[in-house]
PDB file of N, CA and C in Angstrom:
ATOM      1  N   UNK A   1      10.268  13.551 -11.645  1.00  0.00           N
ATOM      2  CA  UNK A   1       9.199  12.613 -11.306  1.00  0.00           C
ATOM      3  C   UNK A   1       8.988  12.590  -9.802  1.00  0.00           C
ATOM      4  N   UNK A   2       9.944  12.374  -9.122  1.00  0.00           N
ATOM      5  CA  UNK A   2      10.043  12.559  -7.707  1.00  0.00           C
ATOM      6  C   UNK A   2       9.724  13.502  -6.874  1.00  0.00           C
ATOM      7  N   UNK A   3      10.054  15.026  -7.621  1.00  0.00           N
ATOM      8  CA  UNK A   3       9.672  16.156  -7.102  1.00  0.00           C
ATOM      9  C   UNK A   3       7.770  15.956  -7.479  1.00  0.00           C
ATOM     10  N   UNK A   4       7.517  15.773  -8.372  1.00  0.00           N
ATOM     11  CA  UNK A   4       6.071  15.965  -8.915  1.00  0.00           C
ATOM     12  C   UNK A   4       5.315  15.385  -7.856  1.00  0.00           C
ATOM     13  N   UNK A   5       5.287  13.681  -7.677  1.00  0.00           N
ATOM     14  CA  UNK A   5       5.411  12.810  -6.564  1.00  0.00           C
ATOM     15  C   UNK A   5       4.805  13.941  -5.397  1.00  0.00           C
ATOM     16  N   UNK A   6       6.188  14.333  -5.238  1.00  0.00           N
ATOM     17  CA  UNK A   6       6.278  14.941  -3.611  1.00  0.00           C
ATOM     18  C   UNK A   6       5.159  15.913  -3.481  1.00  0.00           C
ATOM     19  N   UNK A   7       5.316  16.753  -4.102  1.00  0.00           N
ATOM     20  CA  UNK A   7       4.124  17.978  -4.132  1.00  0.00           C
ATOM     21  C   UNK A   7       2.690  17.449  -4.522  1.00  0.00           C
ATOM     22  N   UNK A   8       2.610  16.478  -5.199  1.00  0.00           N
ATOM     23  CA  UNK A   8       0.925  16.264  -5.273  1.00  0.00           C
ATOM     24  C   UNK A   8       0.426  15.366  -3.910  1.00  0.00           C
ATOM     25  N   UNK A   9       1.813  14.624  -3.311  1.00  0.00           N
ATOM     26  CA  UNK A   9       1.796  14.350  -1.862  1.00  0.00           C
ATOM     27  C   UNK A   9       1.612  14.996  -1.044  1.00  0.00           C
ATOM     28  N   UNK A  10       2.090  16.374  -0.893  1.00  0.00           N
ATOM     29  CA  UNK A  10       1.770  17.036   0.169  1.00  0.00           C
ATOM     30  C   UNK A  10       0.648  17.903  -0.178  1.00  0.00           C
ATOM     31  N   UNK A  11       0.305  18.402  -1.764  1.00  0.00           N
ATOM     32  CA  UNK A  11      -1.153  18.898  -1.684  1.00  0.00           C
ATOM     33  C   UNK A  11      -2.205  17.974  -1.170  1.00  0.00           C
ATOM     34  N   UNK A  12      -1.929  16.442  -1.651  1.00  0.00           N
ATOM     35  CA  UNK A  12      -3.072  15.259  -1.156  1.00  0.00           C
ATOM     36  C   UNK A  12      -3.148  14.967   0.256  1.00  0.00           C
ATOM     37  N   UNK A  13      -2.249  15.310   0.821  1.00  0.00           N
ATOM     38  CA  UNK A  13      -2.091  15.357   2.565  1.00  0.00           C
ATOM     39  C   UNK A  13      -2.918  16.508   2.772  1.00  0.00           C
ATOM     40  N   UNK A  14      -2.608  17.604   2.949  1.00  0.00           N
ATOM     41  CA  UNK A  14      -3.166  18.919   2.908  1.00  0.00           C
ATOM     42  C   UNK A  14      -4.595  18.747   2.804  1.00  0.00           C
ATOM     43  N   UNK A  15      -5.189  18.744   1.575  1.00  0.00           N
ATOM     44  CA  UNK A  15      -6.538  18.813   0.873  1.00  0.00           C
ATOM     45  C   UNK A  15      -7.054  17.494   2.462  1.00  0.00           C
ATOM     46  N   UNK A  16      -6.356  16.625   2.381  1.00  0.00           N
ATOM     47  CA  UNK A  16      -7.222  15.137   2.777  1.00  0.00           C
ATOM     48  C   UNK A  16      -7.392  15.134   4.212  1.00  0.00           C
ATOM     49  N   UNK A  17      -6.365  16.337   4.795  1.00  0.00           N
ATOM     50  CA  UNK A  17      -6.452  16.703   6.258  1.00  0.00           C
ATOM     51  C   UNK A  17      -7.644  17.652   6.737  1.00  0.00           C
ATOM     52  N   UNK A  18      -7.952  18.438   5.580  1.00  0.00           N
ATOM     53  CA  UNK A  18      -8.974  19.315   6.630  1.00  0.00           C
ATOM     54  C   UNK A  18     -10.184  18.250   5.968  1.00  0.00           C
ATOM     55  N   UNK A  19     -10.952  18.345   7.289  1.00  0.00           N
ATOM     56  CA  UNK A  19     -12.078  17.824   7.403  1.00  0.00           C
ATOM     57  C   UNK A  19     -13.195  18.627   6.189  1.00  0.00           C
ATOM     58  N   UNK A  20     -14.511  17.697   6.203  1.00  0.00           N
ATOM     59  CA  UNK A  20     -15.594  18.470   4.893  1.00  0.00           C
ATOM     60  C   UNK A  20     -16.144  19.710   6.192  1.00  0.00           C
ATOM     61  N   UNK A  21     -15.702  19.632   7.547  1.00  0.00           N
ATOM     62  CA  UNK A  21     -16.312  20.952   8.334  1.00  0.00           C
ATOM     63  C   UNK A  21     -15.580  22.127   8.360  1.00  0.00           C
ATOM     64  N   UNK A  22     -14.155  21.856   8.265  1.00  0.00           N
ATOM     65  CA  UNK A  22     -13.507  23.078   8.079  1.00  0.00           C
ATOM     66  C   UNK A  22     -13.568  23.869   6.800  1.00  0.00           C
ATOM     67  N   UNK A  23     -13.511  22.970   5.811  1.00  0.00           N
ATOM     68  CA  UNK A  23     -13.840  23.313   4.262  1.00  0.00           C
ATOM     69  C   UNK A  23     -15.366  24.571   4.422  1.00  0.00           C
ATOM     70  N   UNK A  24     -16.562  23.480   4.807  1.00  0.00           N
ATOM     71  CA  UNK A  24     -17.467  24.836   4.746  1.00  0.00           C
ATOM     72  C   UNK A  24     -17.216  25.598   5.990  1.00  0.00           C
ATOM     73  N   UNK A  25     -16.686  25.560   6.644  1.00  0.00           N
ATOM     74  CA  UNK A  25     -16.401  26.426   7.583  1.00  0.00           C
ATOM     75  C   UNK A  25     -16.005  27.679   6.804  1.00  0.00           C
ATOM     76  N   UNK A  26     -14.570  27.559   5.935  1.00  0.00           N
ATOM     77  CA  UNK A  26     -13.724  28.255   5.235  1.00  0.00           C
ATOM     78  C   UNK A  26     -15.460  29.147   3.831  1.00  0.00           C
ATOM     79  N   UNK A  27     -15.843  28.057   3.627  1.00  0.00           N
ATOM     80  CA  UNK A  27     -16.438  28.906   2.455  1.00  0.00           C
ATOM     81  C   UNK A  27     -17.579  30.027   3.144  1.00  0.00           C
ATOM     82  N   UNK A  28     -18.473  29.372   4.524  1.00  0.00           N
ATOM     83  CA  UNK A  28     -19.251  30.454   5.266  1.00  0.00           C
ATOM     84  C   UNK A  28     -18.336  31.662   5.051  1.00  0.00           C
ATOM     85  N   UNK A  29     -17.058  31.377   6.040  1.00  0.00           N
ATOM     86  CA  UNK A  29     -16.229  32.905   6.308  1.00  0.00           C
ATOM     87  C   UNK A  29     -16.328  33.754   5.095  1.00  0.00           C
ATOM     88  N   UNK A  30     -16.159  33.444   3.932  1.00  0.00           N
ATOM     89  CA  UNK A  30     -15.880  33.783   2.692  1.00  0.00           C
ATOM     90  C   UNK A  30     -17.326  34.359   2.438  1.00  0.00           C
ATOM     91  N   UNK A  31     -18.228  33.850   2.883  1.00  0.00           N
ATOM     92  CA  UNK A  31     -19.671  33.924   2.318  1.00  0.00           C
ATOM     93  C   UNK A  31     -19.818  35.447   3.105  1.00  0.00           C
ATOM     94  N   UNK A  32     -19.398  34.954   4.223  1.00  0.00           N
ATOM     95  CA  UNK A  32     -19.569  36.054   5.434  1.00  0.00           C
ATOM     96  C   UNK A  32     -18.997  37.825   5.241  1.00  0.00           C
ATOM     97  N   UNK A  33     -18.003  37.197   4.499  1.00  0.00           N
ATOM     98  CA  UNK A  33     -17.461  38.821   4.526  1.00  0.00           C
ATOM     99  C   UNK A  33     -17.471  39.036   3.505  1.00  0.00           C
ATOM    100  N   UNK A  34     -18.002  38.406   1.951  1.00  0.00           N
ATOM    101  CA  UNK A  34     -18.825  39.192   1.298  1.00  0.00           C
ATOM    102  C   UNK A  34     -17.377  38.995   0.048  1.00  0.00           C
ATOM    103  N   UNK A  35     -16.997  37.736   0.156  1.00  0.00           N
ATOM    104  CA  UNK A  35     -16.017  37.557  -1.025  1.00  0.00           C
ATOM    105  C   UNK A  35     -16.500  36.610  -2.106  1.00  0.00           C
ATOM    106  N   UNK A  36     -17.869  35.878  -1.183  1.00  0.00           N
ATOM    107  CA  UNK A  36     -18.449  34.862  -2.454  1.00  0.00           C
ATOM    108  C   UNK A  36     -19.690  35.327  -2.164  1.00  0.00           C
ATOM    109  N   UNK A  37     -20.490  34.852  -2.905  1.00  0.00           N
ATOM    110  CA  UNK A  37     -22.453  34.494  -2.302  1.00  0.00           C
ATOM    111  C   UNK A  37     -22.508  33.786  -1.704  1.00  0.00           C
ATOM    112  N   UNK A  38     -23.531  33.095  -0.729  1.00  0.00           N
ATOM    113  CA  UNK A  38     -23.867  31.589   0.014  1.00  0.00           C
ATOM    114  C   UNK A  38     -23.315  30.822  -1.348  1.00  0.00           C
ATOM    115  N   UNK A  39     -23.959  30.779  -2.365  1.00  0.00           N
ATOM    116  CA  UNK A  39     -24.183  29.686  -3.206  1.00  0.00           C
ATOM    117  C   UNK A  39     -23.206  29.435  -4.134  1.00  0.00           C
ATOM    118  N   UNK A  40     -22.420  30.753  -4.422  1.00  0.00           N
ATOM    119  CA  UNK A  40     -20.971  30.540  -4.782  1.00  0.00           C
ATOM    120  C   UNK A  40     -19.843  29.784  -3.324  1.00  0.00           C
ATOM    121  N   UNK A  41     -20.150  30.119  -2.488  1.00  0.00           N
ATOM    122  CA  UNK A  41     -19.331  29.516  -1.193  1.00  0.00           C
ATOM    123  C   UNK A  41     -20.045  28.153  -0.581  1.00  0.00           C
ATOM    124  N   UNK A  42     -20.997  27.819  -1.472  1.00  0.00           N
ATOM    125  CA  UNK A  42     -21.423  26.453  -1.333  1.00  0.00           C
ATOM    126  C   UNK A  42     -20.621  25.273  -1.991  1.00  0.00           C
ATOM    127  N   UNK A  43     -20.704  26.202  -3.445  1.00  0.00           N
ATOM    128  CA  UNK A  43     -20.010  25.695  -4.756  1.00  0.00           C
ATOM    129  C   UNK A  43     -18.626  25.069  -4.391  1.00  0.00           C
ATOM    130  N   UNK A  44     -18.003  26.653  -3.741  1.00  0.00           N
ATOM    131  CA  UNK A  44     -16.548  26.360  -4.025  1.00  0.00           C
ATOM    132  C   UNK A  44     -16.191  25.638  -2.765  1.00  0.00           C
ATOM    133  N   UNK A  45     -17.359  25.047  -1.648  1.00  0.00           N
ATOM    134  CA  UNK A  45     -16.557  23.731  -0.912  1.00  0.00           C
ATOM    135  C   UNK A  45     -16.778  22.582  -1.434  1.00  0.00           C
ATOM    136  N   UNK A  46     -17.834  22.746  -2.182  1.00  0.00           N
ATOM    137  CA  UNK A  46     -18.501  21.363  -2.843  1.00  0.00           C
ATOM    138  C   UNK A  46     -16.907  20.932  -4.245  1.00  0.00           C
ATOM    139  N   UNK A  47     -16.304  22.002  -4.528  1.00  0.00           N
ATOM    140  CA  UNK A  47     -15.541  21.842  -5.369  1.00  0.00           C
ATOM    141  C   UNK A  47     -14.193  21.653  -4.814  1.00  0.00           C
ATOM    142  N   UNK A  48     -14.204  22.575  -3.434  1.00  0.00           N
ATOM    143  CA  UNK A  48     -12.892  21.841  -2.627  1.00  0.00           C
ATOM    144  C   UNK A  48     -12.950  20.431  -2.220  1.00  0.00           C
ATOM    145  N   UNK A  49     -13.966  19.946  -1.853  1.00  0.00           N
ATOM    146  CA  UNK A  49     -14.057  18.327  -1.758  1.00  0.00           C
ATOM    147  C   UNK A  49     -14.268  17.752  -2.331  1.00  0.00           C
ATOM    148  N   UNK A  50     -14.399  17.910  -3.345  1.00  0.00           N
ATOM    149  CA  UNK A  50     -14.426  16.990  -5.138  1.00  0.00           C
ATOM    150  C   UNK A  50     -13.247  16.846  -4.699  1.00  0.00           C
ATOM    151  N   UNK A  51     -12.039  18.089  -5.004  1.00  0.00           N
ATOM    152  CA  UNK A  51     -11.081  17.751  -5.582  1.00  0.00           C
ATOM    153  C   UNK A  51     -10.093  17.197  -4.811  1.00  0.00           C
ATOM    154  N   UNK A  52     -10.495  17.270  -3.089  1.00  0.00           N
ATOM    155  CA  UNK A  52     -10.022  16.738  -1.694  1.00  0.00           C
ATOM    156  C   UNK A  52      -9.938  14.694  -2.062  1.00  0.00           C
ATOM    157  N   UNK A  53     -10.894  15.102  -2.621  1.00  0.00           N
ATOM    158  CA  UNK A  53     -11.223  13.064  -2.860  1.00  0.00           C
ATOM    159  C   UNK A  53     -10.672  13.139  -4.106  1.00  0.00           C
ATOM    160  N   UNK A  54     -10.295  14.120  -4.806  1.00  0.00           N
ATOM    161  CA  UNK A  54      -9.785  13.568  -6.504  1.00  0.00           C
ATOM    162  C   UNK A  54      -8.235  12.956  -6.149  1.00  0.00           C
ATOM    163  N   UNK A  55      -8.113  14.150  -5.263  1.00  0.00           N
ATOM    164  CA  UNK A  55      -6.134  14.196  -5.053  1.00  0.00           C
ATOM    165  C   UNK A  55      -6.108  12.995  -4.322  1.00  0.00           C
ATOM    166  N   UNK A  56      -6.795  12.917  -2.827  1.00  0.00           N
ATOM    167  CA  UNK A  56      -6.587  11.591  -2.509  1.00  0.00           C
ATOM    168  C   UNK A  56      -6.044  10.174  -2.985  1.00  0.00           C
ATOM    169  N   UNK A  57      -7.258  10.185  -4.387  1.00  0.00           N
ATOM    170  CA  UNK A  57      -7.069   9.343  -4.622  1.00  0.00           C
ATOM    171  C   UNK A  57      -5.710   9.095  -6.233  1.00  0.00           C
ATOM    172  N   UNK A  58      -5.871  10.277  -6.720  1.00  0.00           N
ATOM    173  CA  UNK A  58      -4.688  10.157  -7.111  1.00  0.00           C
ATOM    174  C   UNK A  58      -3.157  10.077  -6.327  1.00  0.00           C
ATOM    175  N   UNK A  59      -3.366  10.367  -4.997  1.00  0.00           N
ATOM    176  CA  UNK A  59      -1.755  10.345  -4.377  1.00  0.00           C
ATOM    177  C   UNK A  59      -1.698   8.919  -3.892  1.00  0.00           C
ATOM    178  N   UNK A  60      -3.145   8.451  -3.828  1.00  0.00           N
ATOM    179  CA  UNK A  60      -2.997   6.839  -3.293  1.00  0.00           C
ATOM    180  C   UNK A  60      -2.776   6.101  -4.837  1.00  0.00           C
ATOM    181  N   UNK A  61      -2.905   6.287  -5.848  1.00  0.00           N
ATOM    182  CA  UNK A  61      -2.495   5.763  -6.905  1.00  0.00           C
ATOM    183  C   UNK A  61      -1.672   5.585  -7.135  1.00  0.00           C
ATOM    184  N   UNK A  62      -0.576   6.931  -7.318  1.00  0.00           N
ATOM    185  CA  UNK A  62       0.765   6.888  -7.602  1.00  0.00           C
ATOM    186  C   UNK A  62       2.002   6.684  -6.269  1.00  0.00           C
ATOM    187  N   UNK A  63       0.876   6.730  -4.841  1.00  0.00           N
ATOM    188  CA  UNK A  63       2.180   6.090  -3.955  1.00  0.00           C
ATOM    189  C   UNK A  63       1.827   4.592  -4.253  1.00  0.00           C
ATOM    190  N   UNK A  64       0.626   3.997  -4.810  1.00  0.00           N
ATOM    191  CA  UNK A  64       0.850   2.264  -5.129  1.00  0.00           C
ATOM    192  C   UNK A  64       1.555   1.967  -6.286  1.00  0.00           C
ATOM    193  N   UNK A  65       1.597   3.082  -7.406  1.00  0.00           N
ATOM    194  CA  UNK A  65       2.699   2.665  -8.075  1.00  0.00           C
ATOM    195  C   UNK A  65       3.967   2.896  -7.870  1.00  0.00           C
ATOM    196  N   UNK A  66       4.417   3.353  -7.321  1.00  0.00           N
ATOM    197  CA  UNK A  66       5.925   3.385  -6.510  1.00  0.00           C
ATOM    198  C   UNK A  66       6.176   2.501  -5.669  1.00  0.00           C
ATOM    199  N   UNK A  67       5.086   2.354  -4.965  1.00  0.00           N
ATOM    200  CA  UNK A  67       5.186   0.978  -4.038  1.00  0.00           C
ATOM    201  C   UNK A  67       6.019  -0.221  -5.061  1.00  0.00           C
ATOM    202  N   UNK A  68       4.782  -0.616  -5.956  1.00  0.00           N
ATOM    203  CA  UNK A  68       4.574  -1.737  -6.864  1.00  0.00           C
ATOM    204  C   UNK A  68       6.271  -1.567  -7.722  1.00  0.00           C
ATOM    205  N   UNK A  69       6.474  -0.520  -8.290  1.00  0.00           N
ATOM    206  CA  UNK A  69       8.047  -0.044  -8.800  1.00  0.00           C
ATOM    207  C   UNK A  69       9.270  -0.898  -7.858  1.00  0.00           C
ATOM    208  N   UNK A  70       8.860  -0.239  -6.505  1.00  0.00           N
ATOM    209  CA  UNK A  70      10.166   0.025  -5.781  1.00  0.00           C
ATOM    210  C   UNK A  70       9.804  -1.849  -4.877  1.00  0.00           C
ATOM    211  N   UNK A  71       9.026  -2.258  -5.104  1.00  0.00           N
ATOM    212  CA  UNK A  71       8.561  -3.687  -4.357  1.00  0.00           C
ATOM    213  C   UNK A  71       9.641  -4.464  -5.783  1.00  0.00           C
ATOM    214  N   UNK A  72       9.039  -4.304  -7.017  1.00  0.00           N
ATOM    215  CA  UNK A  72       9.815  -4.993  -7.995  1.00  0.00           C
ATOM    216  C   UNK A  72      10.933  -5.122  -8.076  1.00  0.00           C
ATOM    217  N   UNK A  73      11.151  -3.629  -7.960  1.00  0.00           N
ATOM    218  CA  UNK A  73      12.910  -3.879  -8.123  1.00  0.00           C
ATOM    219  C   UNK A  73      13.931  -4.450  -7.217  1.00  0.00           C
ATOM    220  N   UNK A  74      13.240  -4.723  -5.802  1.00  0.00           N
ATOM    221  CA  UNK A  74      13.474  -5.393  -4.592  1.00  0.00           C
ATOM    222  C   UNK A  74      13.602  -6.970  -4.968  1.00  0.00           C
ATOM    223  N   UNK A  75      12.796  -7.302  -6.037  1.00  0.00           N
ATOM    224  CA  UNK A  75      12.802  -8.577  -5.956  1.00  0.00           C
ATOM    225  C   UNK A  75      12.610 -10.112  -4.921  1.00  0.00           C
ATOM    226  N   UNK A  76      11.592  -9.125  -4.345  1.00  0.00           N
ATOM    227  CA  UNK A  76      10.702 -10.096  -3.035  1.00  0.00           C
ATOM    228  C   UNK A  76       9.827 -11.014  -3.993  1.00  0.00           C
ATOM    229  N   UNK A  77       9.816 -12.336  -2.976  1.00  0.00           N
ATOM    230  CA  UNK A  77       8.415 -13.108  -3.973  1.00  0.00           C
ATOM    231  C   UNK A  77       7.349 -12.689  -3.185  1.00  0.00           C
ATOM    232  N   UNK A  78       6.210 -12.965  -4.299  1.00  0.00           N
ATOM    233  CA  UNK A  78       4.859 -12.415  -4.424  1.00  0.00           C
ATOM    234  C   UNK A  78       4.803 -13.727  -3.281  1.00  0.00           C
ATOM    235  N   UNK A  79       2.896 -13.576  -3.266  1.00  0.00           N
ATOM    236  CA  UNK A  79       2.414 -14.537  -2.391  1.00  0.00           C
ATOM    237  C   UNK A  79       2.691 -15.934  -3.464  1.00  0.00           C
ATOM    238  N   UNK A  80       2.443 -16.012  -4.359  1.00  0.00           N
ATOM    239  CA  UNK A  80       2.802 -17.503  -5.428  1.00  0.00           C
ATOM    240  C   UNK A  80       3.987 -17.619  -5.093  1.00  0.00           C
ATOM    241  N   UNK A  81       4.723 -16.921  -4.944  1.00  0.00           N
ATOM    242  CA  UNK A  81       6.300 -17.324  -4.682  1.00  0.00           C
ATOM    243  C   UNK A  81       6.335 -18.070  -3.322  1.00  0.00           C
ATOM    244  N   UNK A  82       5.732 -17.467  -2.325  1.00  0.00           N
ATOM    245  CA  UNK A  82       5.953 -17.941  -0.892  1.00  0.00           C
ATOM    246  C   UNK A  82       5.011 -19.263  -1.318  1.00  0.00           C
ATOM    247  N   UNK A  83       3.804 -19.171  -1.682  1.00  0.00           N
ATOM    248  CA  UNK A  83       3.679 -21.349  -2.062  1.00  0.00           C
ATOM    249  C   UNK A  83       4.489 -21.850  -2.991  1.00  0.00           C
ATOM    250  N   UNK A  84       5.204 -21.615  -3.295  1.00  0.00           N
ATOM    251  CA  UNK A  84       5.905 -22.240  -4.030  1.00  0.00           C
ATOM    252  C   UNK A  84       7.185 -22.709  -3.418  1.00  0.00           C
ATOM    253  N   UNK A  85       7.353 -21.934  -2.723  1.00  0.00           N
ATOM    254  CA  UNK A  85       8.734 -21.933  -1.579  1.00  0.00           C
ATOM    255  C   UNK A  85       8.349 -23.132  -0.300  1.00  0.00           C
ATOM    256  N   UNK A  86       6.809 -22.720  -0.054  1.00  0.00           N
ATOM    257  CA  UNK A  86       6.263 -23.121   0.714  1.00  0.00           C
ATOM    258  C   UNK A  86       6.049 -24.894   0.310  1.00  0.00           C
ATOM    259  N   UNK A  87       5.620 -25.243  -0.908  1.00  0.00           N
ATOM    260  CA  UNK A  87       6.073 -26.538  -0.863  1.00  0.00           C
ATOM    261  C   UNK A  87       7.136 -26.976  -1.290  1.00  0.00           C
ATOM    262  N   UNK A  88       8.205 -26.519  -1.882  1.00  0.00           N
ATOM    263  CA  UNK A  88       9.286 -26.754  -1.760  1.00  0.00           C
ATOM    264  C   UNK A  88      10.062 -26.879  -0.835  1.00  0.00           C
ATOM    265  N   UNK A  89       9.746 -26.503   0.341  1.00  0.00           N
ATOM    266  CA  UNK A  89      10.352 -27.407   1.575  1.00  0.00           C
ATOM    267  C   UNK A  89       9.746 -28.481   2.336  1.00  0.00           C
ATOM    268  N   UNK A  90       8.164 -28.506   2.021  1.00  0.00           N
ATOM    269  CA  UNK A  90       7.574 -29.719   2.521  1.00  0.00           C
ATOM    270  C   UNK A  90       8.419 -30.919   2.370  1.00  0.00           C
ATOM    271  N   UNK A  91       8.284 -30.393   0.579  1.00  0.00           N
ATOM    272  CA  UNK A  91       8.791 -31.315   0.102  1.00  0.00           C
ATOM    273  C   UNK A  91      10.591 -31.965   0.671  1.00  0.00           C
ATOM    274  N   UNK A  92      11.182 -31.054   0.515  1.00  0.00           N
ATOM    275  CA  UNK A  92      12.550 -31.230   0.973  1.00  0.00           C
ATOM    276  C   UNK A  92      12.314 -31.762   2.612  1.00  0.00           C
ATOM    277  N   UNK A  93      11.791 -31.267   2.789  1.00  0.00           N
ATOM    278  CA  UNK A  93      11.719 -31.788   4.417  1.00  0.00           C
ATOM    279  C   UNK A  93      11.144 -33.501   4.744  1.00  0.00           C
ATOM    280  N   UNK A  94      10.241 -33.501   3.204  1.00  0.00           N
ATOM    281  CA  UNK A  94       9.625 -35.154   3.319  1.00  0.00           C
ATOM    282  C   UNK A  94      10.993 -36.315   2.900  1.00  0.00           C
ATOM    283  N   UNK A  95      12.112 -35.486   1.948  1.00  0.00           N
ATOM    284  CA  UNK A  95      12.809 -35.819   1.617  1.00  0.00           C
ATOM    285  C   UNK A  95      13.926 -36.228   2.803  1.00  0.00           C
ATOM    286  N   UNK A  96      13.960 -35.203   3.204  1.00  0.00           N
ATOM    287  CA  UNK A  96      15.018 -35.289   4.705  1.00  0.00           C
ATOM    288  C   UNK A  96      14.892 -36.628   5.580  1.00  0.00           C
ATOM    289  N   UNK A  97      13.249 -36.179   5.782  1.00  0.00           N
ATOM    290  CA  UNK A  97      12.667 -37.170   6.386  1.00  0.00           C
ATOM    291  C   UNK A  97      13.060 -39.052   6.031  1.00  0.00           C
ATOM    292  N   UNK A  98      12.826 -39.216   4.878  1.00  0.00           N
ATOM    293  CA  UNK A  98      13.746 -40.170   4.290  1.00  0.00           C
ATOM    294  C   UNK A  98      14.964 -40.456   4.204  1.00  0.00           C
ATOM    295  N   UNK A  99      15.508 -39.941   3.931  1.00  0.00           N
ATOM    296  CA  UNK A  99      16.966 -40.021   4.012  1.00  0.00           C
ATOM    297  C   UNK A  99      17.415 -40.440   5.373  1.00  0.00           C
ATOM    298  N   UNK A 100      16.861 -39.484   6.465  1.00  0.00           N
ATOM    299  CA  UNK A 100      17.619 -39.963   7.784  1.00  0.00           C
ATOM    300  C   UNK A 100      16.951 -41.640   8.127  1.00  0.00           C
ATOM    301  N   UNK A 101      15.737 -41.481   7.762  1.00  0.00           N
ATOM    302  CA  UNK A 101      15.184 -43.371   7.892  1.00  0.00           C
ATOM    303  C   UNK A 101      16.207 -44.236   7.324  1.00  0.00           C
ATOM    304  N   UNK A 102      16.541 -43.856   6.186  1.00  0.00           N
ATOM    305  CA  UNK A 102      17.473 -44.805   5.463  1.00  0.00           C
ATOM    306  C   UNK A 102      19.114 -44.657   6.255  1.00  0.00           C
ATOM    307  N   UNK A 103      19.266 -43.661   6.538  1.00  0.00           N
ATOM    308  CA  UNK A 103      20.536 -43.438   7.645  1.00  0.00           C
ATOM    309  C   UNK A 103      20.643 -44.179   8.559  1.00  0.00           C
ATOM    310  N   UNK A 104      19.238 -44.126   9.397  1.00  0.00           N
ATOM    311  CA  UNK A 104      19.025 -45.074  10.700  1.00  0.00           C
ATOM    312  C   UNK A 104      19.159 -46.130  10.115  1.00  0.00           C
ATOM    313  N   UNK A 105      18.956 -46.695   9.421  1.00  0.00           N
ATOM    314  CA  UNK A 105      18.362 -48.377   9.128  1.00  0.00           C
ATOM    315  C   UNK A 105      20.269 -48.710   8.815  1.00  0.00           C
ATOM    316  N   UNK A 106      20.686 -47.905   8.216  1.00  0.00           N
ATOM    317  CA  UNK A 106      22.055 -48.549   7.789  1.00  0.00           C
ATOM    318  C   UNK A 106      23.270 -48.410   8.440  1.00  0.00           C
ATOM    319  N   UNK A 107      22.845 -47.640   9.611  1.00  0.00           N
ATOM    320  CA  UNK A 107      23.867 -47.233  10.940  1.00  0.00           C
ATOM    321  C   UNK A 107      23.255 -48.586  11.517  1.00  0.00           C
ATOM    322  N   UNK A 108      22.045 -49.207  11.660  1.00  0.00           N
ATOM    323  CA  UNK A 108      21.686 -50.513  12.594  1.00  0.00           C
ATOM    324  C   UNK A 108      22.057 -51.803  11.648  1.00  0.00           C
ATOM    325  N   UNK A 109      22.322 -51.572  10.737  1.00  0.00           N
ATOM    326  CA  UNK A 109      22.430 -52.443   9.752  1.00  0.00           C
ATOM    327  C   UNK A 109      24.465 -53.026  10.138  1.00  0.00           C
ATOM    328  N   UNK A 110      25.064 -51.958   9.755  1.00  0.00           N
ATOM    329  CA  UNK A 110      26.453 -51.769  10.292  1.00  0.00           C
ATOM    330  C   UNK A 110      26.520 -52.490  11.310  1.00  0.00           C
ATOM    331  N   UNK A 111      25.919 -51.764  12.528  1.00  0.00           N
ATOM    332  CA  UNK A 111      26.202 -52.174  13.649  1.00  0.00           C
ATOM    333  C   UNK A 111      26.015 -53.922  13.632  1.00  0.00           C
ATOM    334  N   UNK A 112      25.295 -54.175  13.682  1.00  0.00           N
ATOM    335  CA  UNK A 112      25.013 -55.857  13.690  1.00  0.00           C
ATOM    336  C   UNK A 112      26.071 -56.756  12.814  1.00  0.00           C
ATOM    337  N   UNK A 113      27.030 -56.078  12.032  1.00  0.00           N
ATOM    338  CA  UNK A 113      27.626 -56.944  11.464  1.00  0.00           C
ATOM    339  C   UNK A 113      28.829 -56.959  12.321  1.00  0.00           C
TER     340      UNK A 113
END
């Protein structure tokens, strides 16, 4: 799985690095010295950049599902987790907040007797 991964990674790097000018660049040359027609060496950049944006976006697919895999198994909280966390210390903190009032009041309370 990993190896598969890797190689459609580095074809999707590859493909996603040359620009759509080098591509027809590559198919002119081809046109030029008489290995395609214009219109076959039209084709086959029009078909190298199909498949430049196919891979793309399949390597951005499957690095978000690895992401999403390897995020899970990490066991980070999501953004619901962080509000949830997030008022759970308001809260504790409103709590705190109380408690030390009632601390003060009964440390002055003490004292006076």
């Amino acid at each position: 799985m990993f190896d598969l991964l890797r190689k459609n990674l580095l074809l999707g790097i590859g493909l996603a690095s040359m620009t759509q000018s080098k591509l027809k660049e590559i198919g002119k040359k081809l046109a030029e010295e008489g290995k395609l027609s214009r219109e076959d060496g039209e084709k086959f950049v029009e078909d190298l950049i199909k498949q430049a944006d196919e891979t793309k976006s399949n390597v951005e697919k499957q690095i978000s599902s690895v992401m999403e895999k390897t995020i899970g198994k990490m066991k980070l909280p999501c953004s619901e987790g962080f509000d949830r966390m997030e008022k759970e210390l308001k809260e504790l903190r409103a709590t705190v907040g109380k408690l030390q009032k009632r601390a003060k009041k009964i440390t002055k309370a003490k004292k006076k007797k």
